[in-house]
PDB file of N, CA and C in Angstrom:
ATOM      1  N   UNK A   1       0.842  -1.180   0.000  1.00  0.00           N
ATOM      2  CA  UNK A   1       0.000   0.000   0.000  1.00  0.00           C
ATOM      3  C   UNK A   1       0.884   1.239   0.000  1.00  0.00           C
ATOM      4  N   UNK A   2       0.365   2.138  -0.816  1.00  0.00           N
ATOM      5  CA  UNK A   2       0.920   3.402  -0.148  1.00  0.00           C
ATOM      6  C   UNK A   2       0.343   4.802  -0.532  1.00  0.00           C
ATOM      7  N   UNK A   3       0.390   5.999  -0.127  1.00  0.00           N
ATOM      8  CA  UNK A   3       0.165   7.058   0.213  1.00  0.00           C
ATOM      9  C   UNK A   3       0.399   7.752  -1.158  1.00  0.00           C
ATOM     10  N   UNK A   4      -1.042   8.265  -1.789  1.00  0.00           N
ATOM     11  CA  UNK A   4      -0.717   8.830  -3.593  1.00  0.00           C
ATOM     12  C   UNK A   4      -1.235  10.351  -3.015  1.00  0.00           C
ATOM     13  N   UNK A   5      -0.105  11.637  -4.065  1.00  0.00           N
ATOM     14  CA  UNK A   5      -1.033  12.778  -4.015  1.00  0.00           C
ATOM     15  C   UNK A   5      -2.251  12.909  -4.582  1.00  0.00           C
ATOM     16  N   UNK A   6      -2.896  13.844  -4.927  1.00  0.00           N
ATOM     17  CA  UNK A   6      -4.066  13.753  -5.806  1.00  0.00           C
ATOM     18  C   UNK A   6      -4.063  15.500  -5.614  1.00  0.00           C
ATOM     19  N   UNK A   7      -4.658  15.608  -7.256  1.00  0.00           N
ATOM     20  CA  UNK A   7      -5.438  17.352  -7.365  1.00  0.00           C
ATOM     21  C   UNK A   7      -6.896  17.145  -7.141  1.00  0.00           C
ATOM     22  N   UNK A   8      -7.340  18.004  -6.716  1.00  0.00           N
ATOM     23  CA  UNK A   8      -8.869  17.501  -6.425  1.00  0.00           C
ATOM     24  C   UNK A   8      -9.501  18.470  -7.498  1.00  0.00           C
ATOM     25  N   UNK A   9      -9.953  17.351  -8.636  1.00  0.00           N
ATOM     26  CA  UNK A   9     -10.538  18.089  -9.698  1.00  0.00           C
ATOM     27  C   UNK A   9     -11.784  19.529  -9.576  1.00  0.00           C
ATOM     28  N   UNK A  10     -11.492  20.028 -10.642  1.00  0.00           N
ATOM     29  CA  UNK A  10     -12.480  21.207 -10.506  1.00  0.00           C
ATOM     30  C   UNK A  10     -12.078  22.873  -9.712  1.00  0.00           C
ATOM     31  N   UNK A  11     -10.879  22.442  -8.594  1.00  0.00           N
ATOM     32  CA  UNK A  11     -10.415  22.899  -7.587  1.00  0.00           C
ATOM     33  C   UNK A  11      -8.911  23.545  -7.884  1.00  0.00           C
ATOM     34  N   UNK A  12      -8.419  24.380  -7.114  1.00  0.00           N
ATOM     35  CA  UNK A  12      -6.785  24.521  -7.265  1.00  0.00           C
ATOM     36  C   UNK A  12      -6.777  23.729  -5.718  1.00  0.00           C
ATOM     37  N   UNK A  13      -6.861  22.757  -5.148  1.00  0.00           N
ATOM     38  CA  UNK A  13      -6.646  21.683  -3.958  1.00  0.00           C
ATOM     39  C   UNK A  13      -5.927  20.579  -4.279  1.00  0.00           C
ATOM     40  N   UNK A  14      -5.243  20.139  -3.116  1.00  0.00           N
ATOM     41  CA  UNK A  14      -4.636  18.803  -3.016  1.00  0.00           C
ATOM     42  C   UNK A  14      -5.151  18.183  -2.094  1.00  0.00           C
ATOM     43  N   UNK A  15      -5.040  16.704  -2.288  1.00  0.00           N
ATOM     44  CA  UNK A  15      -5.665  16.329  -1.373  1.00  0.00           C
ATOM     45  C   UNK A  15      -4.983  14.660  -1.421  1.00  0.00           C
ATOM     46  N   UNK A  16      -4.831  13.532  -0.741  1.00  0.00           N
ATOM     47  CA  UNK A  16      -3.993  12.659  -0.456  1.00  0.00           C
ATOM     48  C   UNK A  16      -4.966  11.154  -0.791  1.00  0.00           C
ATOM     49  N   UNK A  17      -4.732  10.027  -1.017  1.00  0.00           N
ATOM     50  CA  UNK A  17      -5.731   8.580  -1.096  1.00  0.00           C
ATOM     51  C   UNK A  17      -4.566   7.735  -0.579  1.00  0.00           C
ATOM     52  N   UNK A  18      -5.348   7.167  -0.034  1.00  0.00           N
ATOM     53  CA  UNK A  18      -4.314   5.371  -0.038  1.00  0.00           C
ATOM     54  C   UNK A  18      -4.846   4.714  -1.463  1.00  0.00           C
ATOM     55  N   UNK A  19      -3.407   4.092  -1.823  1.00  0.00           N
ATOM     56  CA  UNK A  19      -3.555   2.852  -2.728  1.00  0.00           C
ATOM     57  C   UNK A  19      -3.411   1.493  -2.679  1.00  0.00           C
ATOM     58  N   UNK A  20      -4.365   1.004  -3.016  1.00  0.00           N
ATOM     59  CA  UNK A  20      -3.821  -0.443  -2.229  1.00  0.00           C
ATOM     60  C   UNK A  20      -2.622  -1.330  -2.969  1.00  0.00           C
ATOM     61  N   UNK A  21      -2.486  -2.477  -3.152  1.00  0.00           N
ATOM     62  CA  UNK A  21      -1.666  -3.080  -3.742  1.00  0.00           C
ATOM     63  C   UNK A  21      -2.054  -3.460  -4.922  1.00  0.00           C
ATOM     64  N   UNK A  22      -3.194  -3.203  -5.468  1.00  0.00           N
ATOM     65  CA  UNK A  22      -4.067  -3.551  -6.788  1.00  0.00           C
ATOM     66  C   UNK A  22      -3.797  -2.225  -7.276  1.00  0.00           C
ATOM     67  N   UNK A  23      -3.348  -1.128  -6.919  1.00  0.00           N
ATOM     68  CA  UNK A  23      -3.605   0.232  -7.178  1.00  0.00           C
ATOM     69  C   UNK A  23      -4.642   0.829  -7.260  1.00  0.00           C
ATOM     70  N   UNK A  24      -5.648   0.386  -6.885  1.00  0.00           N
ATOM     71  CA  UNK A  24      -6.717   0.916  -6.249  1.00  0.00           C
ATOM     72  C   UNK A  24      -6.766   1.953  -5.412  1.00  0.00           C
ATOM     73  N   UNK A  25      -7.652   2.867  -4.934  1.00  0.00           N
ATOM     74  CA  UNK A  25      -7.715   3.619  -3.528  1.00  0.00           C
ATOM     75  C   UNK A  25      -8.357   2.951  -2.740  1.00  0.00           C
ATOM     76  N   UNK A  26      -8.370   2.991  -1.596  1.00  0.00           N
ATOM     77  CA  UNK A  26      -9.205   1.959  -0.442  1.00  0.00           C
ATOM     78  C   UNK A  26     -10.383   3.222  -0.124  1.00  0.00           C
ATOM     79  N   UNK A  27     -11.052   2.498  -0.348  1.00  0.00           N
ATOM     80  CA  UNK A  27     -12.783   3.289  -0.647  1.00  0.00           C
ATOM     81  C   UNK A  27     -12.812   4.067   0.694  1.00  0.00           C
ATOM     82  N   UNK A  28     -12.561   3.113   1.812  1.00  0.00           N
ATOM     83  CA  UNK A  28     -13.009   3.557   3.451  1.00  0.00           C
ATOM     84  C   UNK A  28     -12.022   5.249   3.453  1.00  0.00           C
ATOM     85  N   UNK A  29     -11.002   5.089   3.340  1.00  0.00           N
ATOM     86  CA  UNK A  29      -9.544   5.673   3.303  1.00  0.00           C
ATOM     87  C   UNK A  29     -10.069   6.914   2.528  1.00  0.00           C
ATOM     88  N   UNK A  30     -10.477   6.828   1.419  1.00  0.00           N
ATOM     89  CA  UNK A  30     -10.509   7.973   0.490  1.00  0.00           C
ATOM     90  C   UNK A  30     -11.783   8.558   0.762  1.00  0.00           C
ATOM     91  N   UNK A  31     -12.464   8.407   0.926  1.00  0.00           N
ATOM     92  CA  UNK A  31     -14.215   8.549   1.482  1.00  0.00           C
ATOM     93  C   UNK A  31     -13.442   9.829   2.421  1.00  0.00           C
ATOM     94  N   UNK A  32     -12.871   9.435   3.541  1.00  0.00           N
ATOM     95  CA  UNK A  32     -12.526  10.474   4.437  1.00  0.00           C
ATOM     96  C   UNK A  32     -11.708  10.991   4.318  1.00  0.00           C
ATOM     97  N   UNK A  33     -10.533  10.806   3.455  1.00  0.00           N
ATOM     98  CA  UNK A  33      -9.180  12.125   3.510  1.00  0.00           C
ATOM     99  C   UNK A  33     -10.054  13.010   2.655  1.00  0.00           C
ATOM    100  N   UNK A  34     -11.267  12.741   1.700  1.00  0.00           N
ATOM    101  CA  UNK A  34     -11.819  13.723   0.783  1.00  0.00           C
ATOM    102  C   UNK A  34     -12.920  14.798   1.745  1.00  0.00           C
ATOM    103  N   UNK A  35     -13.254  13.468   2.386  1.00  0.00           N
ATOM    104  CA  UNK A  35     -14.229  15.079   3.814  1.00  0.00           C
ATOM    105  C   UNK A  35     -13.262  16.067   4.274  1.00  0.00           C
ATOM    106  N   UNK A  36     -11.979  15.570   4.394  1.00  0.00           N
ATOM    107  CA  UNK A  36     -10.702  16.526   4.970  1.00  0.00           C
ATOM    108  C   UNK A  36     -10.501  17.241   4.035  1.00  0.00           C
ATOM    109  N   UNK A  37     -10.213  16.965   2.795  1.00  0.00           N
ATOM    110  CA  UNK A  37     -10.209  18.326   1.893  1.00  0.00           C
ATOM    111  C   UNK A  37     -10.985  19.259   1.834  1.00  0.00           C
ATOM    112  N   UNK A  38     -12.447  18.254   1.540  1.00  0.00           N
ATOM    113  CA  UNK A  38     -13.504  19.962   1.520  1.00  0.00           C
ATOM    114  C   UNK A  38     -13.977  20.389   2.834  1.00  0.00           C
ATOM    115  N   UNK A  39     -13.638  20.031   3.758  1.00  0.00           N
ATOM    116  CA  UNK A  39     -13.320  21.074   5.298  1.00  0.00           C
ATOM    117  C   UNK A  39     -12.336  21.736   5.617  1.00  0.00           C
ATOM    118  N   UNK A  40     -11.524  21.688   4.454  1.00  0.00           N
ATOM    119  CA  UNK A  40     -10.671  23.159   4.071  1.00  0.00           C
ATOM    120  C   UNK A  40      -9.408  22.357   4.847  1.00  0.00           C
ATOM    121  N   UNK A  41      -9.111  21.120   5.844  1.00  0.00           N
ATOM    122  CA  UNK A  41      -8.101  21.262   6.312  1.00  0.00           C
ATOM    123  C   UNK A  41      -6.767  21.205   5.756  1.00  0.00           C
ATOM    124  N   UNK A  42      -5.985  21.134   6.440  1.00  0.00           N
ATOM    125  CA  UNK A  42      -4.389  21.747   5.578  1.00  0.00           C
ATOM    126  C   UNK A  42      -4.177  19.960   5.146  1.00  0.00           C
ATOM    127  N   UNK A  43      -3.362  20.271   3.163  1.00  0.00           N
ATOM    128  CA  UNK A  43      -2.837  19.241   2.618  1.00  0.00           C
ATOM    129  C   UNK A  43      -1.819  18.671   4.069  1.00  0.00           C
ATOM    130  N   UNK A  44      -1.069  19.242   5.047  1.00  0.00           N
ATOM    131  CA  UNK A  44      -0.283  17.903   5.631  1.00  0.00           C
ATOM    132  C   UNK A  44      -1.098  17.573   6.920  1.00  0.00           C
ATOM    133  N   UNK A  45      -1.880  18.017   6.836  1.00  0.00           N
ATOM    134  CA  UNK A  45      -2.958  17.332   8.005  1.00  0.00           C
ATOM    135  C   UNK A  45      -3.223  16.099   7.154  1.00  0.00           C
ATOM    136  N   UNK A  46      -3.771  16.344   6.252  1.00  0.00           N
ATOM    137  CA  UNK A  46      -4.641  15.240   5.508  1.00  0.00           C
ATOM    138  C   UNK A  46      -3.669  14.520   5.022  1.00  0.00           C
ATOM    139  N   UNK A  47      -2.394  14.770   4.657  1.00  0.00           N
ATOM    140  CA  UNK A  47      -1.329  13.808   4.503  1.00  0.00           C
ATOM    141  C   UNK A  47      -1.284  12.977   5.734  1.00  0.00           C
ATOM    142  N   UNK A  48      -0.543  13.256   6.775  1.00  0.00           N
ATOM    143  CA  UNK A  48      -0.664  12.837   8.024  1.00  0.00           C
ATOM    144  C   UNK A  48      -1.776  12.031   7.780  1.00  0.00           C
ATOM    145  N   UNK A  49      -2.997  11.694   8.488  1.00  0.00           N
ATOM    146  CA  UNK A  49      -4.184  10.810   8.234  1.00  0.00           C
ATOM    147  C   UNK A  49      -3.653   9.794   7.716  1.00  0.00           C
ATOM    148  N   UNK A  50      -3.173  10.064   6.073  1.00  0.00           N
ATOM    149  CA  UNK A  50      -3.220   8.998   4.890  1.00  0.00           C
ATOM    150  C   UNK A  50      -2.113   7.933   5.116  1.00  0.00           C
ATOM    151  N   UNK A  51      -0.933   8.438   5.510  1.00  0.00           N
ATOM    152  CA  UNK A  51      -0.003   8.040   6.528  1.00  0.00           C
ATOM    153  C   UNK A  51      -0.807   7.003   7.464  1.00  0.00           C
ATOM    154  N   UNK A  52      -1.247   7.579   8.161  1.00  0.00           N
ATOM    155  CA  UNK A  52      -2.174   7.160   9.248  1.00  0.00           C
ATOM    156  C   UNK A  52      -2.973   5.167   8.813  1.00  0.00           C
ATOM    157  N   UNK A  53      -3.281   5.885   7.915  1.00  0.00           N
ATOM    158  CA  UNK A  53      -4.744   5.107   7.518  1.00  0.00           C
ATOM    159  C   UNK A  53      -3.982   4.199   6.669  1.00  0.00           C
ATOM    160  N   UNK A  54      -3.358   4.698   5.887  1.00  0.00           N
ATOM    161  CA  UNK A  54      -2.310   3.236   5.292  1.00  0.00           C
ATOM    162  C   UNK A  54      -1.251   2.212   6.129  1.00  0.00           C
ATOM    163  N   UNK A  55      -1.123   2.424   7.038  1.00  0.00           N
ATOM    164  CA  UNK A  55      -0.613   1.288   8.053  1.00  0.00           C
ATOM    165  C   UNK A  55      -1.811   0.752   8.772  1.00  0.00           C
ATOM    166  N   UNK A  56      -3.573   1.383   9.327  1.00  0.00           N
ATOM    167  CA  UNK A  56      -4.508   0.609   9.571  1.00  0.00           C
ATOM    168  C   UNK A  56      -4.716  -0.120   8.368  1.00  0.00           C
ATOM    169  N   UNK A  57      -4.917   0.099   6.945  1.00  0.00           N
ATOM    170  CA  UNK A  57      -5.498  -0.816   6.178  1.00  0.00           C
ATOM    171  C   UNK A  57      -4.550  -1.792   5.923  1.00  0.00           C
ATOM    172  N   UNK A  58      -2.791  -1.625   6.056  1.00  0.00           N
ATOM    173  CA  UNK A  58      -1.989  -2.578   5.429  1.00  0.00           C
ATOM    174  C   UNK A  58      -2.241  -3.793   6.761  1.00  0.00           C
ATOM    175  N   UNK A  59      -2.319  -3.247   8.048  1.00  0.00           N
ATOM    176  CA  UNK A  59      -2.772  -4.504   9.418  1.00  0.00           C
ATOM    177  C   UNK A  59      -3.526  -5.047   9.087  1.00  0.00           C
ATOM    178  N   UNK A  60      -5.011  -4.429   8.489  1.00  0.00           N
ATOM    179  CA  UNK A  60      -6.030  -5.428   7.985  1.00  0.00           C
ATOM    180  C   UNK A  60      -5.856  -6.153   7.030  1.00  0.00           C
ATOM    181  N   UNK A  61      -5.258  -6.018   6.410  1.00  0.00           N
ATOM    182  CA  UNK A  61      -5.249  -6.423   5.364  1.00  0.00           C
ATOM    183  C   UNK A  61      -4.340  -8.230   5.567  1.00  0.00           C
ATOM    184  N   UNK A  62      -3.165  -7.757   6.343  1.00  0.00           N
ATOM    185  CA  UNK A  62      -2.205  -8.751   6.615  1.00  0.00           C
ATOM    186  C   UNK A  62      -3.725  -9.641   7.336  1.00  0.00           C
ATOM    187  N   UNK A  63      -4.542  -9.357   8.459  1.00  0.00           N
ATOM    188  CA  UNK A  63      -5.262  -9.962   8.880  1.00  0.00           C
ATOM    189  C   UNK A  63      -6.261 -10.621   8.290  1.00  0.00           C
ATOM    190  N   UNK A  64      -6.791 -10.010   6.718  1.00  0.00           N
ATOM    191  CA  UNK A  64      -7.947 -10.622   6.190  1.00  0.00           C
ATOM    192  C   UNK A  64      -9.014 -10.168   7.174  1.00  0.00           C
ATOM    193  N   UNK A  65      -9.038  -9.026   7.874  1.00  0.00           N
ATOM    194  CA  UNK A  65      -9.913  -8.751   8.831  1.00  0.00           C
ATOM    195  C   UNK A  65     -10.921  -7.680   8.304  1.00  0.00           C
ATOM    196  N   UNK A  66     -12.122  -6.972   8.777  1.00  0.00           N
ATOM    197  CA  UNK A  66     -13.316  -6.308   8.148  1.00  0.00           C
ATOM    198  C   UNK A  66     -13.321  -4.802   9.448  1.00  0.00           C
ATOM    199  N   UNK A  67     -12.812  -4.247   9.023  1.00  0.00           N
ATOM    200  CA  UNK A  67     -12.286  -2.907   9.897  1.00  0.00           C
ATOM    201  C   UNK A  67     -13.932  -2.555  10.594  1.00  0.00           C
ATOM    202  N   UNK A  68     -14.548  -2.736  10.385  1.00  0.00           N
ATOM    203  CA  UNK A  68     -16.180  -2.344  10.938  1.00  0.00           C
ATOM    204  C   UNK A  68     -16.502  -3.333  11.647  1.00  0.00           C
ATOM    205  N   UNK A  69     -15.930  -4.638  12.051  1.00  0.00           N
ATOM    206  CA  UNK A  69     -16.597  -5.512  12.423  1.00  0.00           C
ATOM    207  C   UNK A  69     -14.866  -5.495  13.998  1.00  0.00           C
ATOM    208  N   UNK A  70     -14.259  -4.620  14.175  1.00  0.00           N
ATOM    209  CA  UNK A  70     -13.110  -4.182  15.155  1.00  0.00           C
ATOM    210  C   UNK A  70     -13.559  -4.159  16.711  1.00  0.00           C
ATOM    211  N   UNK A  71     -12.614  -4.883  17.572  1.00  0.00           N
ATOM    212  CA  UNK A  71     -13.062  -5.043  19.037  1.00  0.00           C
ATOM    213  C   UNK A  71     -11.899  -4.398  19.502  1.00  0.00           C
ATOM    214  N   UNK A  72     -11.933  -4.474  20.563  1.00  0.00           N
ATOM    215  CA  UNK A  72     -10.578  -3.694  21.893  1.00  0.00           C
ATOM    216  C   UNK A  72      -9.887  -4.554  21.673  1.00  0.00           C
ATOM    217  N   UNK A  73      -9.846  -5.578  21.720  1.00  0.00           N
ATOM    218  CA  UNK A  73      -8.435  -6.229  21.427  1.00  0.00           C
ATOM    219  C   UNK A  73      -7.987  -6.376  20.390  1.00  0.00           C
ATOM    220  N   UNK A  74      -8.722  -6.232  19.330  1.00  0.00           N
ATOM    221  CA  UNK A  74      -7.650  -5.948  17.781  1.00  0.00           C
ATOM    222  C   UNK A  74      -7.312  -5.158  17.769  1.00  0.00           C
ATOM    223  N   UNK A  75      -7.656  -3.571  18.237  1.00  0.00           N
ATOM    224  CA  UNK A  75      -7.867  -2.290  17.814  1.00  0.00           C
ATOM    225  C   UNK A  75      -5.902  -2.479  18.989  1.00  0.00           C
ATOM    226  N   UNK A  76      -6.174  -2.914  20.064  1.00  0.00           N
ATOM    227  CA  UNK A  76      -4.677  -2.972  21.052  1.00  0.00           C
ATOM    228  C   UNK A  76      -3.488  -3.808  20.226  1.00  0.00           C
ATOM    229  N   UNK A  77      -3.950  -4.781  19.616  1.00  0.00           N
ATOM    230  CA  UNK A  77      -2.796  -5.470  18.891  1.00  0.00           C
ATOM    231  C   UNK A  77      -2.329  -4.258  17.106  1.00  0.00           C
ATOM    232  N   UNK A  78      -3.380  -3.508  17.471  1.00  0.00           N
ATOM    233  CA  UNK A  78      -2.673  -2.574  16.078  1.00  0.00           C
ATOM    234  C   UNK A  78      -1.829  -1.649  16.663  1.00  0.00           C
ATOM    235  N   UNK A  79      -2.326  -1.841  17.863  1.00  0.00           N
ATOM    236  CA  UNK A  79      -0.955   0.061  18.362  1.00  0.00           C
ATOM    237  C   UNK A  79       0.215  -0.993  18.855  1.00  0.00           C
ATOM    238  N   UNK A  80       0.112  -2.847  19.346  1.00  0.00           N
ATOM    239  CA  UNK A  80       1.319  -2.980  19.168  1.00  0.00           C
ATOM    240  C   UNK A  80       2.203  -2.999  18.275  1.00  0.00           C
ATOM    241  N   UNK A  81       1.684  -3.358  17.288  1.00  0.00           N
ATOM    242  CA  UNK A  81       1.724  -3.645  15.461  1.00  0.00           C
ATOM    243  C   UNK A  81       2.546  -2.285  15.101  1.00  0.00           C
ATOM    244  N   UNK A  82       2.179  -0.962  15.502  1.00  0.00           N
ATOM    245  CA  UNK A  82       2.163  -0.001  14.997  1.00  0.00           C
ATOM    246  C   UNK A  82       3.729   0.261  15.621  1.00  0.00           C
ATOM    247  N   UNK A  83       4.225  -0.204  16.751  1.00  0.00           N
ATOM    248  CA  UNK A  83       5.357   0.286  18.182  1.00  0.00           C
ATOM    249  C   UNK A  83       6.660  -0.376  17.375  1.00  0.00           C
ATOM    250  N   UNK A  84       6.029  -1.505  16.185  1.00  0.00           N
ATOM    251  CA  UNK A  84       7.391  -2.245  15.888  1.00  0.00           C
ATOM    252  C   UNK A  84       7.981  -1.673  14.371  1.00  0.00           C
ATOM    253  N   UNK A  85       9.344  -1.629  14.442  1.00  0.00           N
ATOM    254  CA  UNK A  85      10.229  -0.671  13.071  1.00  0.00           C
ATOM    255  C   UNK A  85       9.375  -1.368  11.616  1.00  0.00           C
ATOM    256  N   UNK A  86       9.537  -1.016  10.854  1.00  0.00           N
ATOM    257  CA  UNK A  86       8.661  -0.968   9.627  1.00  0.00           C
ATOM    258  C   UNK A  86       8.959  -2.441   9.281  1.00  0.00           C
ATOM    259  N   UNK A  87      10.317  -2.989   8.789  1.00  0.00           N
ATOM    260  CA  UNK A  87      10.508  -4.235   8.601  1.00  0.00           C
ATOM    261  C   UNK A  87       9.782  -5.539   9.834  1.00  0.00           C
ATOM    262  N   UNK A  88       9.350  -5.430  10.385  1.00  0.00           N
ATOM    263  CA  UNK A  88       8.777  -6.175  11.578  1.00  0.00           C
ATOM    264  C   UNK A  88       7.632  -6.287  11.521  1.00  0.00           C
ATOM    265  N   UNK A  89       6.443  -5.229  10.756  1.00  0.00           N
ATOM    266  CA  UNK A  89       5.712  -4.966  10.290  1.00  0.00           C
ATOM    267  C   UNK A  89       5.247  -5.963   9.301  1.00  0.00           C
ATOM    268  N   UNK A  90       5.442  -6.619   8.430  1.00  0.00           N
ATOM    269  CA  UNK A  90       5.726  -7.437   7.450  1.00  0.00           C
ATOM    270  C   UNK A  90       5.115  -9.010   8.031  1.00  0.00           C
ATOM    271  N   UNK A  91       4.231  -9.099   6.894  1.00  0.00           N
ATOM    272  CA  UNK A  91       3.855 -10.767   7.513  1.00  0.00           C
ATOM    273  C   UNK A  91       5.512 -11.671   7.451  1.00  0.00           C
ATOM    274  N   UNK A  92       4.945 -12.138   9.096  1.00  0.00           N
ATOM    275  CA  UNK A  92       6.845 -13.240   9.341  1.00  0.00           C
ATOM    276  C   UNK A  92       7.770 -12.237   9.371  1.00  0.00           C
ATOM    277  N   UNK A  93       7.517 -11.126   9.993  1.00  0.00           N
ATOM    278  CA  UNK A  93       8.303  -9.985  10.377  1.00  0.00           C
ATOM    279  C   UNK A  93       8.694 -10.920  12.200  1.00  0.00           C
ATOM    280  N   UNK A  94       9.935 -10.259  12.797  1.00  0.00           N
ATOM    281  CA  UNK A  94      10.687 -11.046  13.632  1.00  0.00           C
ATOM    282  C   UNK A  94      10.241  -9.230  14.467  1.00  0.00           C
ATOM    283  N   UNK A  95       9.290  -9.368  15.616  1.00  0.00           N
ATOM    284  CA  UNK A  95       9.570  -7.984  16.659  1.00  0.00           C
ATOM    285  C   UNK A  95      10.799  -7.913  16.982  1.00  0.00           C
ATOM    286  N   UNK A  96      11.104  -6.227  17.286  1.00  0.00           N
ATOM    287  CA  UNK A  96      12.269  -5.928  17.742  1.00  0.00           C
ATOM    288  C   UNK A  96      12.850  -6.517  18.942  1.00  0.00           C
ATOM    289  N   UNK A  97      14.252  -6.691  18.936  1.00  0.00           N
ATOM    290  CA  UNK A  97      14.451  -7.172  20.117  1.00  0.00           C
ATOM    291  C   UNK A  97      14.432  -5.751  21.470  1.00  0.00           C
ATOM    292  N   UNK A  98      14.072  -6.804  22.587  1.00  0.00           N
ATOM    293  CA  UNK A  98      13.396  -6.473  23.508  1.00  0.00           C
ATOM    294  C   UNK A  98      11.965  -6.036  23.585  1.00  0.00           C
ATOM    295  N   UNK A  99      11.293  -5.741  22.210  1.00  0.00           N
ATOM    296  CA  UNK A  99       9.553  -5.947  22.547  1.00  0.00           C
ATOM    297  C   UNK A  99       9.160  -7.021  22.994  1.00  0.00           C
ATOM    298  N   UNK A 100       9.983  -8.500  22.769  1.00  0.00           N
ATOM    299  CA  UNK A 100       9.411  -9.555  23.757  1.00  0.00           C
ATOM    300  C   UNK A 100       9.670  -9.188  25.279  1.00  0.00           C
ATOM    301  N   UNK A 101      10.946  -8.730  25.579  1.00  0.00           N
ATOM    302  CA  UNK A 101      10.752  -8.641  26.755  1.00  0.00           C
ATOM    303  C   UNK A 101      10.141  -7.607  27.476  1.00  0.00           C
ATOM    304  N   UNK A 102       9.777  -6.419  26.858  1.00  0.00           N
ATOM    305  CA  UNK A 102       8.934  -5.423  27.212  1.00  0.00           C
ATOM    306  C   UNK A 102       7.424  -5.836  27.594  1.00  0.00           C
ATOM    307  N   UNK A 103       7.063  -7.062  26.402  1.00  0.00           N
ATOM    308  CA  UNK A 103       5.526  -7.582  26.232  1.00  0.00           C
ATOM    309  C   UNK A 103       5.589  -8.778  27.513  1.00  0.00           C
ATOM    310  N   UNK A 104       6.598  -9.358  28.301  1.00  0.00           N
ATOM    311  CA  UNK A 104       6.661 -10.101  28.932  1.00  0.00           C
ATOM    312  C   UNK A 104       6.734  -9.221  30.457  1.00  0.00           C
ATOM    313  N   UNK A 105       7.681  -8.357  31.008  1.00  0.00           N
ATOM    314  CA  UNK A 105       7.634  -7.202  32.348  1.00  0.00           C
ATOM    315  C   UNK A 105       6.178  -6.797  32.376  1.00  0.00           C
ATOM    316  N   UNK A 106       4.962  -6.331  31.308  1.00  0.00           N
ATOM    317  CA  UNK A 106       4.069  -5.723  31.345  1.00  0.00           C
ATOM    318  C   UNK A 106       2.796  -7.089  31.491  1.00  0.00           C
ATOM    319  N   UNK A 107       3.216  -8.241  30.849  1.00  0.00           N
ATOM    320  CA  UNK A 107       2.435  -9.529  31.046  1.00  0.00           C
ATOM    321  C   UNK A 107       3.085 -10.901  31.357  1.00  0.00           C
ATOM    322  N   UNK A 108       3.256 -10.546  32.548  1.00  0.00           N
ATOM    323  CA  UNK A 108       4.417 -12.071  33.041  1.00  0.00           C
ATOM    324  C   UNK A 108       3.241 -13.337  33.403  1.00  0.00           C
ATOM    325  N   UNK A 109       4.394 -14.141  33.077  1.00  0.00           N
ATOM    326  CA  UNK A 109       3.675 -15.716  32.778  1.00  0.00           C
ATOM    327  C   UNK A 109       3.138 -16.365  34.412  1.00  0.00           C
ATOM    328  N   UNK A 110       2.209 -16.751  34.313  1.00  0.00           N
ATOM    329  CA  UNK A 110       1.814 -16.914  36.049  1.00  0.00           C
ATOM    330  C   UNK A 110       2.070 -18.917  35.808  1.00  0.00           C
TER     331      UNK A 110
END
């Protein structure tokens, strides 16, 4: 996935989409960085977001998971998801060392 500019036709505006790996835009993704454009907010706000929103859809995606159908504990395994360096990230990505032992001090084995 990744993060495309865009002119927002009709307009002198920019405005940001995720693409997926089909090169597609991810419908959910673009639906809302486009409410961010025409609420006037600033192109790196709405960059930021797209940023944002392309590491939630690339998690789902690794998951085969349905972002609307999201509980507290997936939504917690994405901000761990999110804590590890980009290569780690990666399906059969290896966490950094010491996030095991960080994830182990905060949840020790009884």
């Amino acid at each position: 996935m990744r993060v495309q500019r865009v002119r927002v036709p009709d307009a002198d505006r920019v405005s940001y989409t995720v693409i997926d790996d089909g090169g597609l835009p991810v419908e959910a993704a673009d639906v809302y960085l486009g409410h961010l454009t025409a609420m006037g907010r600033s192109p790196y706000t709405v960059a930021a977001y797209a940023h944002d929103l392309r590491d939630f859809f690339e998690w789902i995606g690794q998951r085969d998971a349905d972002f609307r159908c999201l509980g507290l504990e997936e939504l917690s395994e994405f901000f761990v998801w999110l804590q590890r360096p980009h290569p780690a990230r990666q399906p059969g990505g290896v966490p950094a060392a010491g996030h095991a032992a960080r994830s182990r001090q905060h949840h020790p084995r009884t």
